[in-house]
Protein backbone atom coordinates (compact mmCIF):
# COMPACT_ATOMS: atom_id res chain seq x y z
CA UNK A 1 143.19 200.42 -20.45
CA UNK A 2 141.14 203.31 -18.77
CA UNK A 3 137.40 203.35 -19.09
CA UNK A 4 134.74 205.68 -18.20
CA UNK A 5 131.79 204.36 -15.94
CA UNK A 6 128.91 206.12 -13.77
CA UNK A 7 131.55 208.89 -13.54
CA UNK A 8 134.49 207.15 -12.74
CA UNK A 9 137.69 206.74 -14.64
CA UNK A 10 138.50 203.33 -13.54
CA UNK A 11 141.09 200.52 -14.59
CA UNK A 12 139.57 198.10 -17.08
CA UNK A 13 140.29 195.49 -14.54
CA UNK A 14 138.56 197.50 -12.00
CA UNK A 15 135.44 197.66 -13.76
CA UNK A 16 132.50 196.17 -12.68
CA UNK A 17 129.00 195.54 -13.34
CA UNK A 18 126.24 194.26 -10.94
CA UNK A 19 124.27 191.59 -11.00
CA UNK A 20 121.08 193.27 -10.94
CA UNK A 21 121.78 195.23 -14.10
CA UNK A 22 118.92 195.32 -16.52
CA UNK A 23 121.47 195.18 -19.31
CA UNK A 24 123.38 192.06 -17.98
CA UNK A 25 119.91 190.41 -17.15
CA UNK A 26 117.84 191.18 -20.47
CA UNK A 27 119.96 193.48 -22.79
CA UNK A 28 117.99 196.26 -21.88
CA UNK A 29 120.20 198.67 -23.38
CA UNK A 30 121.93 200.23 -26.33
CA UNK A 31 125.78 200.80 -27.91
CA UNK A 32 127.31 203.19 -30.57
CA UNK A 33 131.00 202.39 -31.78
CA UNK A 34 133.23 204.82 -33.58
CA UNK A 35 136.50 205.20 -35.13
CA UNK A 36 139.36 206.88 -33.96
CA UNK A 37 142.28 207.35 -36.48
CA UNK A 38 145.53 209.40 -35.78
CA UNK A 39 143.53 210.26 -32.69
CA UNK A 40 141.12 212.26 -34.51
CA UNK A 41 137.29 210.41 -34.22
CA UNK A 42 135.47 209.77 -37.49
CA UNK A 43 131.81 211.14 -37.65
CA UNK A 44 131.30 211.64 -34.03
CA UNK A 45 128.95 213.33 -34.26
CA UNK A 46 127.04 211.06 -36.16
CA UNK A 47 127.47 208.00 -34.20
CA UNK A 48 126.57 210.42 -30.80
CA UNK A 49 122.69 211.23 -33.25
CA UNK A 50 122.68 207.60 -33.92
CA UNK A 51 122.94 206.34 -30.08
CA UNK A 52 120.42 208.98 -29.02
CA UNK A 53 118.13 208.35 -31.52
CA UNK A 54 118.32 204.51 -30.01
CA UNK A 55 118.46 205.37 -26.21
CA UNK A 56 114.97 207.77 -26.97
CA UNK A 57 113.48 204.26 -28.73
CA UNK A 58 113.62 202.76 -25.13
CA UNK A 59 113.41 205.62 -23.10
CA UNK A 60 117.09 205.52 -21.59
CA UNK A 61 118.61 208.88 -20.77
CA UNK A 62 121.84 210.14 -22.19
CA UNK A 63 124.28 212.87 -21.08
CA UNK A 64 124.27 215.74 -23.16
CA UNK A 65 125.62 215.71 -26.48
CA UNK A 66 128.78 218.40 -25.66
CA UNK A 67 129.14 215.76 -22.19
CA UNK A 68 129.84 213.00 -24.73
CA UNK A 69 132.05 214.31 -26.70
CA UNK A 70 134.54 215.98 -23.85
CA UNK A 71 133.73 212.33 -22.63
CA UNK A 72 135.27 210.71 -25.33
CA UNK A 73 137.66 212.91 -26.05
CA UNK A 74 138.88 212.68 -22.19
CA UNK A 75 138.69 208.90 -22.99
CA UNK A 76 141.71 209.38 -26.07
CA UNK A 77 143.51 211.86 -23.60
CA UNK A 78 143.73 209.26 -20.20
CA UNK A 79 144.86 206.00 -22.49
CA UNK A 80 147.21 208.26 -24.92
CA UNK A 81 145.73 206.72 -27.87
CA UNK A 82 146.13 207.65 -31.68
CA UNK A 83 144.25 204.50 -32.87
CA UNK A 84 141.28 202.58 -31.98
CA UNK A 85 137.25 201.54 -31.50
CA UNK A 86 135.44 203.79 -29.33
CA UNK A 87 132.16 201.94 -27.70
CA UNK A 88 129.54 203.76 -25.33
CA UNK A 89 127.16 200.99 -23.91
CA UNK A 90 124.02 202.57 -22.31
CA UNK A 91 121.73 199.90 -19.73
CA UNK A 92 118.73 200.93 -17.71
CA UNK A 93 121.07 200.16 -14.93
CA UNK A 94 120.20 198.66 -11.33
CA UNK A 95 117.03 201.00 -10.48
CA UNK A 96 118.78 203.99 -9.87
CA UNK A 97 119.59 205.24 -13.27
CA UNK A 98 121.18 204.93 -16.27
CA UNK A 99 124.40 203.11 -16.45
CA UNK A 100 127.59 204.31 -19.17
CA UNK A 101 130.13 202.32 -20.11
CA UNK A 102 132.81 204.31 -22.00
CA UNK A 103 135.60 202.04 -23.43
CA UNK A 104 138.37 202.59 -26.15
CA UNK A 105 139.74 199.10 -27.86
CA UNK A 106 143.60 199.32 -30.02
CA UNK A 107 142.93 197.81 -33.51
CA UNK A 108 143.45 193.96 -33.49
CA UNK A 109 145.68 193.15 -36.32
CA UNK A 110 144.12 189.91 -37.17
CA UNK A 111 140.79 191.34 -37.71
CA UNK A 112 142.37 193.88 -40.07
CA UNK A 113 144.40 190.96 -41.78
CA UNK A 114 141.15 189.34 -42.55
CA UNK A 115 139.15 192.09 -44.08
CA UNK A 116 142.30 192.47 -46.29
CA UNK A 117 142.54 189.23 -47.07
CA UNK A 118 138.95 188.80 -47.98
CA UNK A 119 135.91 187.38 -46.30
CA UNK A 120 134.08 183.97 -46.81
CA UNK A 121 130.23 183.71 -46.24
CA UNK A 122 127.71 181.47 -45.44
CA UNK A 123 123.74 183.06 -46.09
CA UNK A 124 122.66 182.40 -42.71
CA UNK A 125 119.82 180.13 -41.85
CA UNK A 126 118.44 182.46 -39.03
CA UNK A 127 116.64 185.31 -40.09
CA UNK A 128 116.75 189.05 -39.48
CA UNK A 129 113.53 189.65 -37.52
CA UNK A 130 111.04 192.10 -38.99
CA UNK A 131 111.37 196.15 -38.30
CA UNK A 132 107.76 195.67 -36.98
CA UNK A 133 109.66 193.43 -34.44
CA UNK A 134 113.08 195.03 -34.14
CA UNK A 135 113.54 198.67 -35.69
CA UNK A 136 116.85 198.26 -37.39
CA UNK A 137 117.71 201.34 -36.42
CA UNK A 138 117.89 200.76 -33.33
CA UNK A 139 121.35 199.30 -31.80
CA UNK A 140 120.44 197.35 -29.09
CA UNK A 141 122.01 194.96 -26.64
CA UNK A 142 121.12 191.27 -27.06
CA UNK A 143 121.41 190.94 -30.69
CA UNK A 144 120.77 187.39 -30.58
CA UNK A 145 119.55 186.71 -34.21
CA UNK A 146 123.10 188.23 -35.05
CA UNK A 147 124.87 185.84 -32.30
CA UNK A 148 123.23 183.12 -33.85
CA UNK A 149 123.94 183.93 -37.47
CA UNK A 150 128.15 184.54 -36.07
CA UNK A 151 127.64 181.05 -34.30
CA UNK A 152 126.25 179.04 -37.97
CA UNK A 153 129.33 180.49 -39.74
CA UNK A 154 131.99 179.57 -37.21
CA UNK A 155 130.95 175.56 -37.42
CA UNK A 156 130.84 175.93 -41.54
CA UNK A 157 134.53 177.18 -40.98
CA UNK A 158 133.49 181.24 -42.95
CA UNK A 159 134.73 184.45 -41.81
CA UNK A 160 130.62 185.19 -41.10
CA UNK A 161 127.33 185.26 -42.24
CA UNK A 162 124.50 186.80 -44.61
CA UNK A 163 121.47 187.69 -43.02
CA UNK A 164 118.13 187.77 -44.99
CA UNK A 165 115.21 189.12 -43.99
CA UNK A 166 112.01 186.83 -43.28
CA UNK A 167 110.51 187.15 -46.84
CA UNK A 168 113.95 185.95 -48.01
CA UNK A 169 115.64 189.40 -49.27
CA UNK A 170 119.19 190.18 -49.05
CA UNK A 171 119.64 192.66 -45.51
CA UNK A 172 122.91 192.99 -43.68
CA UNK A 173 125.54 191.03 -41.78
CA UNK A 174 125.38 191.13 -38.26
CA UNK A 175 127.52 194.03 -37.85
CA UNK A 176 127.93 195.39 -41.40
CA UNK A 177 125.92 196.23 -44.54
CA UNK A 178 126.77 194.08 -48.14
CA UNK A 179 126.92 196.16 -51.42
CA UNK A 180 127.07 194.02 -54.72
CA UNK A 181 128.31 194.71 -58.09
CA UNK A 182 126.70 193.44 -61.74
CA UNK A 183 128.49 195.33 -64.64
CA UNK A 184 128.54 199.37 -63.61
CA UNK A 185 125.81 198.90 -61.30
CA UNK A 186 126.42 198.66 -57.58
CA UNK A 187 123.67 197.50 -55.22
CA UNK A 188 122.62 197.93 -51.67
CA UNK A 189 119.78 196.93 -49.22
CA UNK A 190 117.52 199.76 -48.54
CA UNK A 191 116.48 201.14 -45.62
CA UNK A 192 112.74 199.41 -46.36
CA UNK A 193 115.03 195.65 -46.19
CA UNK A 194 115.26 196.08 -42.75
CA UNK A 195 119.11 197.25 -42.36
CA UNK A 196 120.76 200.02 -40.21
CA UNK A 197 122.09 203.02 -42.38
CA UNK A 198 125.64 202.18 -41.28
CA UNK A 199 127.88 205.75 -41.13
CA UNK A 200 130.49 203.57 -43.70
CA UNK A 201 127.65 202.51 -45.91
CA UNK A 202 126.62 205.85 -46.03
CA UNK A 203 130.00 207.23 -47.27
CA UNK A 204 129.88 204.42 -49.95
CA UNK A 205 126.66 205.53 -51.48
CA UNK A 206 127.85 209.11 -51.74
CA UNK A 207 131.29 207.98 -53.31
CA UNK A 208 130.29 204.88 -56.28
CA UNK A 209 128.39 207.61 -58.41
CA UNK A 210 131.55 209.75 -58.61
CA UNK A 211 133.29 206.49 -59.41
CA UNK A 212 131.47 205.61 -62.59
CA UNK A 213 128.60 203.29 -60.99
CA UNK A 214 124.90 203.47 -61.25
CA UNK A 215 124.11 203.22 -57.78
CA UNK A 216 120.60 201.57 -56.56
CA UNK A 217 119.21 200.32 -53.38
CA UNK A 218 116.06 198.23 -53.23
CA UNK A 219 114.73 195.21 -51.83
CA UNK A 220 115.89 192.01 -53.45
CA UNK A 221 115.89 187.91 -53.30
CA UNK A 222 118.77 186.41 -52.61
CA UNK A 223 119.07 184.82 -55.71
CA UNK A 224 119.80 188.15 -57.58
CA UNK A 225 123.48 187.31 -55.21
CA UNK A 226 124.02 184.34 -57.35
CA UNK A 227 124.61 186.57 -60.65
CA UNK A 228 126.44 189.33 -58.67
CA UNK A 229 130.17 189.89 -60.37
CA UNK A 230 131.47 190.94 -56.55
CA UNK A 231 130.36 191.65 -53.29
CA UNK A 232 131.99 193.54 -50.46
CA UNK A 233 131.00 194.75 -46.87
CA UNK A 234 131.16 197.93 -45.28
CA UNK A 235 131.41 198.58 -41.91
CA UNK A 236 132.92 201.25 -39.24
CA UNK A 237 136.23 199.49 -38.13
CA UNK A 238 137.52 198.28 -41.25
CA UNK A 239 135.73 200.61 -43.85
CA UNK A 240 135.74 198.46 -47.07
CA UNK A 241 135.90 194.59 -47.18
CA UNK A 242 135.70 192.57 -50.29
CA UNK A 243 133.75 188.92 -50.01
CA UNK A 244 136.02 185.97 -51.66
CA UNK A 245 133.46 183.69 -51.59
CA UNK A 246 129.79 182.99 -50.96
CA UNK A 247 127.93 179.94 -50.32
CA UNK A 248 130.62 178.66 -51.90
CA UNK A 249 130.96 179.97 -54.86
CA UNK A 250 134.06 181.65 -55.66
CA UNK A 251 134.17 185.79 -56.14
CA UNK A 252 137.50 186.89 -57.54
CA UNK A 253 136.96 189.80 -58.51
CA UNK A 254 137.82 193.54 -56.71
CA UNK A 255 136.92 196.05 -59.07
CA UNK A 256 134.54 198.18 -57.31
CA UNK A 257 135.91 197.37 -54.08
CA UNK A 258 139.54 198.21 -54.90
CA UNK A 259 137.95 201.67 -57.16
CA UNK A 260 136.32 202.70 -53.92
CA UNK A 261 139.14 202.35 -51.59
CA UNK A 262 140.96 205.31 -52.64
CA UNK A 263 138.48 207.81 -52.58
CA UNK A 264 136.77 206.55 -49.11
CA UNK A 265 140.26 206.75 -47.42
CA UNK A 266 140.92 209.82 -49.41
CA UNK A 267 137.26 211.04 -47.18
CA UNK A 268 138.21 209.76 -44.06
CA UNK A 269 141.42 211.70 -44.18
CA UNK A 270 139.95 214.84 -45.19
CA UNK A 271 137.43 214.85 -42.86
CA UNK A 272 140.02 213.71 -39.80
CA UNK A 273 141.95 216.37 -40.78
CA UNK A 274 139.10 219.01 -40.33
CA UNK A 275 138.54 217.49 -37.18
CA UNK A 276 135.02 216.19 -36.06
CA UNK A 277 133.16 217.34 -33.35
């Protein structure tokens, strides 16, 4: 694999960090992923607003926005990809700078088996900290309340983990956002729980209306969970995954997940086929 860093197209295996990286030493840094289907990218444009909007949170300085995309785009172009996960990692660097990591993953076909399949959950004991400690909007490096919550559902044998906030409401995974279903009504954490607006989640608001759903997002307990008829994630790699089973307790059912899959593919294609910035 080719990546892109400091200005260098370099072998993957060629790559290196050093020591004295701010990012390596204290995650002082931020990442943006994004899709890239029949080697067209998915909201680029989006995720490129989203990392800025992080990097200005901590001060880091980007390229411009037109030097990111032909970046990326170059990326595609040097590894002769049609399929993938983009990731740009931004540190502080060694003193002397920013540092940008630009590097382009092929889809792992045992992560997509799984989200077909279905995904177990645990609610994690660890906590999402507050926004007055951690702005959820901002995608930083060092996500260790999410490392932790990955780490609790690997030892209860799950495919991952529920995070809730500190007051105890429903918020997010620890890279995806949880929709949940109760009749025709769909349900999402809002922006005031603490979560990141994922790009996928995003897509899914905008779509469940059309598909006969009342659509709300709020703050809520986790108990309101334990009446939910389904539950499904959403999440940039894998767009819509339906939850088999939380805490245990068994969740059968695919309706909105499988009425929502058309359509959201139906977007993606569209919009790959207008081509994104």
């Amino acid at each position: 694999m080719i990546v892109y860093l400091d200005g260098a197209w370099l072998n993957a295996v060629d790559a290196a960090i050093p020591i004295d990286d701010r990012g390596f030493l204290f995650g002082d840094g931020v990442f943006e992923t994004a899709l890239l289907r029949g080697g067209r990218f998915f909201r680029l444009a989006q995720h490129l607003a989203r990392l800025q909007a992080s990097a200005a949170m901590l001060d880091l300085a980007l390229p411009a926005r037109d030097d990111l995309i032909a970046l990326c785009h170059e990326l595609v172009r040097r590894n002769a990809a049609t399929e993938g996960h983009l990731r740009l990692t931004v540190t502080r660097g060694s003193g002397a700078g920013e540092r940008l990591l630009a590097t382009l993953s092929p889809p792992d076909p045992r992560w997509l088996e799984r989200a077909h399949a279905g995904w177990t959950l645990i609610t994690a004991a660890i906590r999402r900290p507050p926004a007055a400690s951690v702005p959820p909007e901002l995608k930083g490096l060092g996500r260790m309340y999410a490392l932790l919550a990955r780490r609790e559902s690997a030892a209860a044998g799950v495919d991952d983990a529920l995070l809730l906030d500190t007051a105890g409401a429903v918020a997010e995974g620890p890279t995806w956002n949880v929709f949940w279903r109760k009749g025709e009504r769909v349900r999402t954490p809002s922006t005031a729980a603490g979560v990141l607006a994922g790009v996928t989640r995003g897509i899914v608001l905008e779509l469940a209306g059309g598909a006969g759903y009342t659509v709300e997002e709020g703050v809520w307990a986790r108990a309101e969970l334990d009446s939910a008829d389904e539950l499904f994630a959403t999440m940039t790699s894998v767009g819509i995954v339906p939850i088999r089973a939380l805490d245990g307790r068994s969740l059968p059912s695919r309706e909105a997940a499988g009425r929502l899959l058309a359509p959201y593919h139906a977007a993606l294609e569209a919009e790959l086929a207008r081509g994104d910035a």
